[in-house]
Protein backbone atom coordinates (compact mmCIF):
# COMPACT_ATOMS: atom_id res chain seq x y z
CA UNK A 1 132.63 87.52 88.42
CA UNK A 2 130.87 84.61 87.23
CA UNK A 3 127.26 86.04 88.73
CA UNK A 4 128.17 89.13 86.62
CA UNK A 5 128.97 87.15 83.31
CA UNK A 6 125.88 85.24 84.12
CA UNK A 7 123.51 88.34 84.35
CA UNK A 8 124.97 90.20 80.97
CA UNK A 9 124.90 86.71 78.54
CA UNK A 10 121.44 86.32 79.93
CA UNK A 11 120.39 90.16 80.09
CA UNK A 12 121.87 90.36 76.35
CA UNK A 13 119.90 87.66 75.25
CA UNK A 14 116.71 89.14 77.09
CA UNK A 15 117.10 92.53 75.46
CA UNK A 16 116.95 90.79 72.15
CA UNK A 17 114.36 88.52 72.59
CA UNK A 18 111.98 91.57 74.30
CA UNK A 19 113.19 93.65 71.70
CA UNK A 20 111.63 91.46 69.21
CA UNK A 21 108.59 91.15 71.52
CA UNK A 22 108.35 94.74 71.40
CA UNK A 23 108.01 95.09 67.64
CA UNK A 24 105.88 92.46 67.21
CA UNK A 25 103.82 94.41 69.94
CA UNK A 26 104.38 97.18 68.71
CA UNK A 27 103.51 96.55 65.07
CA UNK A 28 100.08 94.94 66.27
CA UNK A 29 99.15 98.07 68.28
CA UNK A 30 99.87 99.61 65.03
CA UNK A 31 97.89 97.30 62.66
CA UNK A 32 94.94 97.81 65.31
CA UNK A 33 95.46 101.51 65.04
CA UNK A 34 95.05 101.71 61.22
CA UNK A 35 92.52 98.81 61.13
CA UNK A 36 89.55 99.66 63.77
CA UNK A 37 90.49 104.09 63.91
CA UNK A 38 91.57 105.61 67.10
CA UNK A 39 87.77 105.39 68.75
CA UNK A 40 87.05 101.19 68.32
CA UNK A 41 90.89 101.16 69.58
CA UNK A 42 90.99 103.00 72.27
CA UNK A 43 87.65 101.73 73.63
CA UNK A 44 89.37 98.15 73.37
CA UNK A 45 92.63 99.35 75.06
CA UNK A 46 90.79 101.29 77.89
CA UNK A 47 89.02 97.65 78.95
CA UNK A 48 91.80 95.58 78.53
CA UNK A 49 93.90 97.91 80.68
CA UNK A 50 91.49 96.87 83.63
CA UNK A 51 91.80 92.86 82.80
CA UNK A 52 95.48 93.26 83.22
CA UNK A 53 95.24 94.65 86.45
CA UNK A 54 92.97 91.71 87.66
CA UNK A 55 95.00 88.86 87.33
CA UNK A 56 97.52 90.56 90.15
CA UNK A 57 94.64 89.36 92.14
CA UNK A 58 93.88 85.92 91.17
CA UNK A 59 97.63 85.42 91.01
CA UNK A 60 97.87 86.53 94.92
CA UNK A 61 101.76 87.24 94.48
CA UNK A 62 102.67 83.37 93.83
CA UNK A 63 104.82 84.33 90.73
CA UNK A 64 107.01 86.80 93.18
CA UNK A 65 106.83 84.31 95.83
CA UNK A 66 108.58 81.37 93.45
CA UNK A 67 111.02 83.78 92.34
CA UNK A 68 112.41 84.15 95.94
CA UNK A 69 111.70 80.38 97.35
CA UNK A 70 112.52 78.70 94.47
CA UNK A 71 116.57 79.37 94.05
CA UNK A 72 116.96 79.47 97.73
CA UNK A 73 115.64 75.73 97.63
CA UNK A 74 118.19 74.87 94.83
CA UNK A 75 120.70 76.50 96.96
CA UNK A 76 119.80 73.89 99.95
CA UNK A 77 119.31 70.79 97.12
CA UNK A 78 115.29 70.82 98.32
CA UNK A 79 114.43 70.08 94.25
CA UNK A 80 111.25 68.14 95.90
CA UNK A 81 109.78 71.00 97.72
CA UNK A 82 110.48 73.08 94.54
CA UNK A 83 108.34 71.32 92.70
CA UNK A 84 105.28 71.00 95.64
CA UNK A 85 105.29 74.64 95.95
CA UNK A 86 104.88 74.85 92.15
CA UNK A 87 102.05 72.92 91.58
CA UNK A 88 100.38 74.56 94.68
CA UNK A 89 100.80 78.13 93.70
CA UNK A 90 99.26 76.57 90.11
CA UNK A 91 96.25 74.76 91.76
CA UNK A 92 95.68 77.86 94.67
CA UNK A 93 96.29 81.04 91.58
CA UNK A 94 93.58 78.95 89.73
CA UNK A 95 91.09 78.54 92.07
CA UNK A 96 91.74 82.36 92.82
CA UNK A 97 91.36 83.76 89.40
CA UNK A 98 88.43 81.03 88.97
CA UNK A 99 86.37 82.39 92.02
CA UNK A 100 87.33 86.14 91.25
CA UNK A 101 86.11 85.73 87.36
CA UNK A 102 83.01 84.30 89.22
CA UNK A 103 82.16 87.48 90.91
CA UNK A 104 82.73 89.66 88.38
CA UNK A 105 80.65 88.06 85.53
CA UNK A 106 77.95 87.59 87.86
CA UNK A 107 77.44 91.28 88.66
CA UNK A 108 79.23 92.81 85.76
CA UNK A 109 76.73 95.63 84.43
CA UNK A 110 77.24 96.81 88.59
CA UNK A 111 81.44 96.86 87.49
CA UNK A 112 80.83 98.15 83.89
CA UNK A 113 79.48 101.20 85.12
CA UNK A 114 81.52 101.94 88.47
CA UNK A 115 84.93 101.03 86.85
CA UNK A 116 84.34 102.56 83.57
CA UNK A 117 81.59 104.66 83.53
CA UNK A 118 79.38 103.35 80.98
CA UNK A 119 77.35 100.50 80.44
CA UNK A 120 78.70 100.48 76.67
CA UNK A 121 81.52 99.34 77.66
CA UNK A 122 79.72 95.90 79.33
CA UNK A 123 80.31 93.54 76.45
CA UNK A 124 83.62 94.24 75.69
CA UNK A 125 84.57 93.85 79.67
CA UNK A 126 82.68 90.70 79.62
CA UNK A 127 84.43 89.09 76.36
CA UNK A 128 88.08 90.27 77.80
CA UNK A 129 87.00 88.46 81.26
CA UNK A 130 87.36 84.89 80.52
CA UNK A 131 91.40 86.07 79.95
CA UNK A 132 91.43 86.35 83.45
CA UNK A 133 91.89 82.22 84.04
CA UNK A 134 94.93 82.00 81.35
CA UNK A 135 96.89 85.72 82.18
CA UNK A 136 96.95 84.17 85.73
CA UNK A 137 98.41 80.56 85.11
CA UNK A 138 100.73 81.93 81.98
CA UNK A 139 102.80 84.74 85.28
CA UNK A 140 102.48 81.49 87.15
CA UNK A 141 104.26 79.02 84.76
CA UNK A 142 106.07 81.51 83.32
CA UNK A 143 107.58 82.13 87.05
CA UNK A 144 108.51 78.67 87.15
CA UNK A 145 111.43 79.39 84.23
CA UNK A 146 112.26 82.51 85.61
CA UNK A 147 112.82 81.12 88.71
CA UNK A 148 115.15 78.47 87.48
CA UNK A 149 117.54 80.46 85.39
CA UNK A 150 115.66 78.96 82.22
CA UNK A 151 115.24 82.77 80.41
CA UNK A 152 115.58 81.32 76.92
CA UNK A 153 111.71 79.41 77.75
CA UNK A 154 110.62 82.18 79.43
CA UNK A 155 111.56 85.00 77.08
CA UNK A 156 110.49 83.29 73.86
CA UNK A 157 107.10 82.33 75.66
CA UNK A 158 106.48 85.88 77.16
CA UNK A 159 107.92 88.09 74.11
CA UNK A 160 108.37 85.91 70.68
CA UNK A 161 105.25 83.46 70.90
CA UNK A 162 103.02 85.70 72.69
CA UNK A 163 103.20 88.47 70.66
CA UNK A 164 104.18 86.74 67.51
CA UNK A 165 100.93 84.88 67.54
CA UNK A 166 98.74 87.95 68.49
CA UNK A 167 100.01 90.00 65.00
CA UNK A 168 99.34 86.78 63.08
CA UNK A 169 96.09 86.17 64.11
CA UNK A 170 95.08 89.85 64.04
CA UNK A 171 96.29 89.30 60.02
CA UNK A 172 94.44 86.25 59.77
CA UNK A 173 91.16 87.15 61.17
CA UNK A 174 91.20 90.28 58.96
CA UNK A 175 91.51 88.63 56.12
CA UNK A 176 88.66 86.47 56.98
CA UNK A 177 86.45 90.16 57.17
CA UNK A 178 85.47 90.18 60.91
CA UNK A 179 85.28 93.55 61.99
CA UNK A 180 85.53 96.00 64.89
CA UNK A 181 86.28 94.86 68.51
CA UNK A 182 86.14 91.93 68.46
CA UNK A 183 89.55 91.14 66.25
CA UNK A 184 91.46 91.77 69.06
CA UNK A 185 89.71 90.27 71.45
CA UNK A 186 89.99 86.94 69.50
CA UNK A 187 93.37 87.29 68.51
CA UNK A 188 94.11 88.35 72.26
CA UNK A 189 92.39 84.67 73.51
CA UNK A 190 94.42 82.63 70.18
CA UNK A 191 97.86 84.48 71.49
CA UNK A 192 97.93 83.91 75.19
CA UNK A 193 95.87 80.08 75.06
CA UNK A 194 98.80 79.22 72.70
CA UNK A 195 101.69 80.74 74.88
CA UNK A 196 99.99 79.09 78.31
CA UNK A 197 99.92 75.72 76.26
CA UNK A 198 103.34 75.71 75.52
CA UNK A 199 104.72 76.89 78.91
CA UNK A 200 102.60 73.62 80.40
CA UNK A 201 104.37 71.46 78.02
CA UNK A 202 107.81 72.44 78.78
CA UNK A 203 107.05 72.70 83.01
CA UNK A 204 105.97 69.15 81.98
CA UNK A 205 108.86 68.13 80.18
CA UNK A 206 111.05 69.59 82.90
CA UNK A 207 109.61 68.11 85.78
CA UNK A 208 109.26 71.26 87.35
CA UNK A 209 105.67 69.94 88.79
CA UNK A 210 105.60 67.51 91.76
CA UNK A 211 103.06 66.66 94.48
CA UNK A 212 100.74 68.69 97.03
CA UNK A 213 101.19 66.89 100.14
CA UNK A 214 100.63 67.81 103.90
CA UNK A 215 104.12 66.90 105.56
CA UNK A 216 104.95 70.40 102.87
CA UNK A 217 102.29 72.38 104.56
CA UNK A 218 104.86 75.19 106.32
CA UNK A 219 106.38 75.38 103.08
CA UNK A 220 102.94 76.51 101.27
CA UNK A 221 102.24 78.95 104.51
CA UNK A 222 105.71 80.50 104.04
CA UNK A 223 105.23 81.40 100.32
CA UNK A 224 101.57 82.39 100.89
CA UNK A 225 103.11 84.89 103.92
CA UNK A 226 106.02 86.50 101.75
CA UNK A 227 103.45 86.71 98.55
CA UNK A 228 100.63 88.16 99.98
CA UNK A 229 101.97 91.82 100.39
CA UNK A 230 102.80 91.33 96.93
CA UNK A 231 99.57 91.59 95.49
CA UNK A 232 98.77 95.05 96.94
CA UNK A 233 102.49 95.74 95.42
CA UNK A 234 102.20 94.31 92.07
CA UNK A 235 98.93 95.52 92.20
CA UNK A 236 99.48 99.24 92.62
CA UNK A 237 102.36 99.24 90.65
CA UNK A 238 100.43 97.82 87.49
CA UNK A 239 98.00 100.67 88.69
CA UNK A 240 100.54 103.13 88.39
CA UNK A 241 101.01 102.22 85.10
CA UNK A 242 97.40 101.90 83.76
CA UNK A 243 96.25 104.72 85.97
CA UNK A 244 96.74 107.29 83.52
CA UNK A 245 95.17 105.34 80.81
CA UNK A 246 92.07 105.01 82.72
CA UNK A 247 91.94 109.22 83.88
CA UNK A 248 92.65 109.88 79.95
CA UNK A 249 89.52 107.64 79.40
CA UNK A 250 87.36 108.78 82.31
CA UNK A 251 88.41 112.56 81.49
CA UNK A 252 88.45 112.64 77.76
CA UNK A 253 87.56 109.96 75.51
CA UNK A 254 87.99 106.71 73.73
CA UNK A 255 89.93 108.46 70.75
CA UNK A 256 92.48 110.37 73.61
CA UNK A 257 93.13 106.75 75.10
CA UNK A 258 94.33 105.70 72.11
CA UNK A 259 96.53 108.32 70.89
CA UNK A 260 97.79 107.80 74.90
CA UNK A 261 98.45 104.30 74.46
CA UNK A 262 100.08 104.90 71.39
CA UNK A 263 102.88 107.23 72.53
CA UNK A 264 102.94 105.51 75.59
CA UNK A 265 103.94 102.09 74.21
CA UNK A 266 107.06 103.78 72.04
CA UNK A 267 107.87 105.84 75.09
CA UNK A 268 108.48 102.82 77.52
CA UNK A 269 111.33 101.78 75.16
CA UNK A 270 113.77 103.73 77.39
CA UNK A 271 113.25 101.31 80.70
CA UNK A 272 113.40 98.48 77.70
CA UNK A 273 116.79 97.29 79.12
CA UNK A 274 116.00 97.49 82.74
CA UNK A 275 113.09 95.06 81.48
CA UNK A 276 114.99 92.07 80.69
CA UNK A 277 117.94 92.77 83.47
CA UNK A 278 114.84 92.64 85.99
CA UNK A 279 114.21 89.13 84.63
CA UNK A 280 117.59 87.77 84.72
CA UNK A 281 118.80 89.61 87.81
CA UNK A 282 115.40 88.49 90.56
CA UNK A 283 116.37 85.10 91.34
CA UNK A 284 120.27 86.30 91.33
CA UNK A 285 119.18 88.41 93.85
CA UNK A 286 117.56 85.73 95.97
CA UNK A 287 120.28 83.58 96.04
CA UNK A 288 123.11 85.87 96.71
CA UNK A 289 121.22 87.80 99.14
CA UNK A 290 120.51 83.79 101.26
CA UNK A 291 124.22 83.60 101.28
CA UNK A 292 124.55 87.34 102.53
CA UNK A 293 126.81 88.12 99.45
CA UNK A 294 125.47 92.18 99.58
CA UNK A 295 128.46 93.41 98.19
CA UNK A 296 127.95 91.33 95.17
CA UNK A 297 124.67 92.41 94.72
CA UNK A 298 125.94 96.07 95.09
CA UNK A 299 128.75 95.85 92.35
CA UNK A 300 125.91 94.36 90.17
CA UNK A 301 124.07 97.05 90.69
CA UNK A 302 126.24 99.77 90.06
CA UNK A 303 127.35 98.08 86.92
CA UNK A 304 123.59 97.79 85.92
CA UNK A 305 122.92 101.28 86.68
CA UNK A 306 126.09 102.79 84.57
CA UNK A 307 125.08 100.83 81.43
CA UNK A 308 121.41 101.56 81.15
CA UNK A 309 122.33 105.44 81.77
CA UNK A 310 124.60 104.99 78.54
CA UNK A 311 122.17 102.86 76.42
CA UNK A 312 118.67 105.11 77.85
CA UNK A 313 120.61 108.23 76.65
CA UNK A 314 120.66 107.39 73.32
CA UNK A 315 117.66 105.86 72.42
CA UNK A 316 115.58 108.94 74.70
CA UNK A 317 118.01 111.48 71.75
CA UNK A 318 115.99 109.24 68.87
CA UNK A 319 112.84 109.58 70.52
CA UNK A 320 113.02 112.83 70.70
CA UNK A 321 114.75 113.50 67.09
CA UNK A 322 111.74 111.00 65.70
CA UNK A 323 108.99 111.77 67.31
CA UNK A 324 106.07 113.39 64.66
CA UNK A 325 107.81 110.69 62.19
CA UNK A 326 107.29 108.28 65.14
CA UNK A 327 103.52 109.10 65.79
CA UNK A 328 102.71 109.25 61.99
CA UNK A 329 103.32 105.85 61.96
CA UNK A 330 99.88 104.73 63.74
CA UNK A 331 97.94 107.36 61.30
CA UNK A 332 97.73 111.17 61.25
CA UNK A 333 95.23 111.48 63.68
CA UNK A 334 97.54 110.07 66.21
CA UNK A 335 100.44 112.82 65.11
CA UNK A 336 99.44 114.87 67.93
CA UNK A 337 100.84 112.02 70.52
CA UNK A 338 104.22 113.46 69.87
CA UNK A 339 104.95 115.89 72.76
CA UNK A 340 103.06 113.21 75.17
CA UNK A 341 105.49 110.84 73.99
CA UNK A 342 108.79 112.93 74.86
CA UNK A 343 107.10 113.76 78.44
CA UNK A 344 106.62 109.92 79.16
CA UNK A 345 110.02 108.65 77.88
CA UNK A 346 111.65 111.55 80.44
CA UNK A 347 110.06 109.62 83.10
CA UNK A 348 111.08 105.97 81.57
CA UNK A 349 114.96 107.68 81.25
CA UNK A 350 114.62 108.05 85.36
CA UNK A 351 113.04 104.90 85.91
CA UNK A 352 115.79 103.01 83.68
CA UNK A 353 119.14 104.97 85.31
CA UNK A 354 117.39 103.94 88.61
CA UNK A 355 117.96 100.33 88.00
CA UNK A 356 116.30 97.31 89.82
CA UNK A 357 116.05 99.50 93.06
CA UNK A 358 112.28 98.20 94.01
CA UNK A 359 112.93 94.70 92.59
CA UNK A 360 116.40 94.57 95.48
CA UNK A 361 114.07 95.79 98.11
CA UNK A 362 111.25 92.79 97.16
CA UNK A 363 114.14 89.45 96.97
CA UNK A 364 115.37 90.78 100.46
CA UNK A 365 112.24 90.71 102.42
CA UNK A 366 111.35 94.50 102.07
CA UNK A 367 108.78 94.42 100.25
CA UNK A 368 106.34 96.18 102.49
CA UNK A 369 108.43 99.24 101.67
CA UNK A 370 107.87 99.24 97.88
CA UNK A 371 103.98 98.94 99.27
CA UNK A 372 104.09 102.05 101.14
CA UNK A 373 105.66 103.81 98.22
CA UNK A 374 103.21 102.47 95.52
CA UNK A 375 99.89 103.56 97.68
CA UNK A 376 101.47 107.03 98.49
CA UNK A 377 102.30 107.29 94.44
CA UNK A 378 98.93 105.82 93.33
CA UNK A 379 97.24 108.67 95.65
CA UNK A 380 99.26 111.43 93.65
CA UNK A 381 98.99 110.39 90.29
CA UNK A 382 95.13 110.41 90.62
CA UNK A 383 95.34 113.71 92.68
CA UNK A 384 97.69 115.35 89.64
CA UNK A 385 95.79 113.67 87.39
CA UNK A 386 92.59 115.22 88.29
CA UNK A 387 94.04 118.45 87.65
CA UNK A 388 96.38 118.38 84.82
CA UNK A 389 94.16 115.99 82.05
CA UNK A 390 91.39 118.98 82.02
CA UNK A 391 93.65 121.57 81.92
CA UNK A 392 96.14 120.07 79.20
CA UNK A 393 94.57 116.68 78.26
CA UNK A 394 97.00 114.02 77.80
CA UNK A 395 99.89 115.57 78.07
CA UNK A 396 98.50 116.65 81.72
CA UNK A 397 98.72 112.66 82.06
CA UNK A 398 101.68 112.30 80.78
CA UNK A 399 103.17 115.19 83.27
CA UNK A 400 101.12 113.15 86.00
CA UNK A 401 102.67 109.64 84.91
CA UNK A 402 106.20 110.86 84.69
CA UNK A 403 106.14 112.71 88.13
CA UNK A 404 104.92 109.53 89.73
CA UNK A 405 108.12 107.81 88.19
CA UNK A 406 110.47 110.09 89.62
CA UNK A 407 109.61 110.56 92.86
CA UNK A 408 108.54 106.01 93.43
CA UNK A 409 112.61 105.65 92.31
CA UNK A 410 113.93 108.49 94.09
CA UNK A 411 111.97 106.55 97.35
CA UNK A 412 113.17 103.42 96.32
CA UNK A 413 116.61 104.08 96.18
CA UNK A 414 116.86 105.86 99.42
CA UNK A 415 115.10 102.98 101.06
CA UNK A 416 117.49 100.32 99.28
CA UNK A 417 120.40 102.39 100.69
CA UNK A 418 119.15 102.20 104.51
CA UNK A 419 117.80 98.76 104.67
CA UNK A 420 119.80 96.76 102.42
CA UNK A 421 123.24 99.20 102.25
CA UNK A 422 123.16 99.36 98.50
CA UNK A 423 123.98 102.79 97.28
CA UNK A 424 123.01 104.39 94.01
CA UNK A 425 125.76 105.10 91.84
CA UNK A 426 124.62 108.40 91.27
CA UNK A 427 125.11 109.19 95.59
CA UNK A 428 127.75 108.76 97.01
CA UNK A 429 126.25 109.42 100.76
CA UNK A 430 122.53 109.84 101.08
């Protein structure tokens, strides 16, 4: 009982705080919209979908890797080790992202044109790159929080400041009459320095940073061995995401991507809840699953599962009642987003009854599973991709998007149920 009463104050305060996060997000995508016209901003989200997917690299998995070492270690009283571990993952996800941004800046007109394309899109790759260094230590230090039970630091960090500062400095360098791109570029480097700045002050103020020393060696091998599977699964499954933002732009054009991104962003509202459970319920996980309390974790579960279907239900009915009104919003050109907005939310409604299916099968040492899935899902949203964005434009990625959903949680649930004997409370045997 008190794990559960744990996991909704701290899920309830989550879903506030990301909802906030989300319209502050959400009302800069918009401001963007109006400001720079559907081509200028979907040329700037179609790069900066590819420097988010980068820093699952540089970050090599550390952030998952805390989340599981870290509360067992509080569990045995190892507070010292804790806070070796941290500083290495900081010092190693560094060096990583440092070395990585190396290679790409030095042959990025070879990357500009394989990844996108085009060499038009060079510059703008090249200004988004330096992101790569603070996107990888802000997961990192943000991990450290999440890690700890310390949600309040983590969710105003991640949701209130980040975003917060992004729409304010997108105001403020408008009304200083820059133009084009490179607003939210800018504002993009303003937001996230500010955010990583704060979440080093408070990992300070915590003490949540010791010493690297050798006698801690197998400690650093362990986390390195459980995290590096995880960066071909965060990896894919940030791919699965972005993947149909990068077909739109490779089959259509700039305008398409951002009438994409637009519904898209309001459509992922559904799995909104799931979000901030996710964050609350990873190192729960962890710990209960050390002490082999599964049927905790199962009741937890079920409970999870019973309340998103309720609260998914009816926001997917205003989604679907709002959705020209919705659309408007971002201009009229982007009215015709609607019906790609209503496909996508179907797949976030699955994805949010689901519940934290893959997230169970990475805290208990399965992660390789959610790896398998991920590459087999990766290979069919291209595949469907391929054929349904010619044939019906973005709603052929939306189709292709929400099909991948589907069929990664219906996976994901079925290998939950063998390996860790947590059933679905939709099955009853499967």
């Amino acid at each position: 009982m008190r794990e559960e009463k744990e996991l909704i104050k701290k899920s309830v305060y989550m879903f506030i705080m990301n909802g906030i996060g989300k319209a502050l997000l959400v009302l800069a995508n918009i401001f963007m919209a109006r400001l720079l016209g559907a081509k200028i901003y979907g040329e700037f989200v179609y790069v900066f979908a590819i420097i988010t997917i980068i820093p699952i690299i540089s970050r090599f998995g550390l952030d998952q890797g805390l989340l599981k070492y870290i509360p067992q270690n509080e569990v045995d009283n190892n507070n010292e080790i804790n806070k070796s571990i941290s500083l290495f993952a900081i010092l190693f996800s560094l060096a990583l992202s440092f070395f990585v941004m190396l290679i790409i800046l030095y042959n990025i007109e070879y990357f500009s044109v394989k990844i996108f394309g085009h060499i038009k899109y060079r510059d703008g790759f090249k200004n988004q790159m330096y992101l790569l260094l603070i996107l990888t230590e802000i997961y990192i230090f943000a991990s450290l929080f999440q890690a700890r039970g310390k949600m309040r630091i983590y969710s105003f960090a991640m949701n209130f400041l980040q975003n917060g500062i992004f729409l304010l400095a997108l105001g403020l360098l408008y009304m200083m009459n820059l133009e084009g791109f490179f607003i939210p570029i800018i504002a993009k480097y303003i937001a996230c320095g500010c955010t990583l700045l704060f979440l080093i002050y408070k990992a300070i103020r915590h003490r949540f940073i010791g010493q690297i020393g050798l006698k801690n060696m197998d400690y650093y091998i362990d986390v390195l061995k459980f995290s590096f599977p995880l960066v071909l699964v965060g990896s894919l499954s940030v791919l699965i995401d972005k993947t149909s933002i990068y077909m739109v732009g490779y089959y259509l054009d700039d305008v398409s991507v951002g009438i994409y991104n637009s519904a898209a962003q309001i459509a992922v509202i559904p799995s909104f809840m799931l979000t901030a459970i996710n964050q609350v319920f990873a190192p729960m996980i962890s710990t209960l699953y050390y002490k082999r309390e599964i049927n905790k974790i199962n009741n937890i579960y079920s409970k999870i599962n019973y309340l998103m279907l309720v609260t998914v239900l009816i926001i997917m009915f205003i989604i679907i009642l709002c959705s020209d009104l919705i659309m408007i919003i971002y201009g009229r050109e982007y009215s015709i987003g609607s019906t790609c907005m209503i496909i996508i939310a179907g797949g976030q409604l699955f994805n949010a009854i689901s519940g934290p299916c893959g997230l169970i099968l990475t805290m208990t040492g399965y992660s390789n599973y959610n790896l398998y899935i991920n590459i087999s899902m990766i290979i069919l949203i291209v595949i469907f991709s391929s054929i349904l964005i010619p044939m019906y434009g973005i709603e052929g990625a939306a189709f292709s998007s929400t099909g991948s959903i589907i069929i990664t949680n219906v996976l994901r649930m079925i290998f939950m149920h063998r390996k860790v004997g947590i059933v679905p409370f939709a099955f009853k045997k499967i």
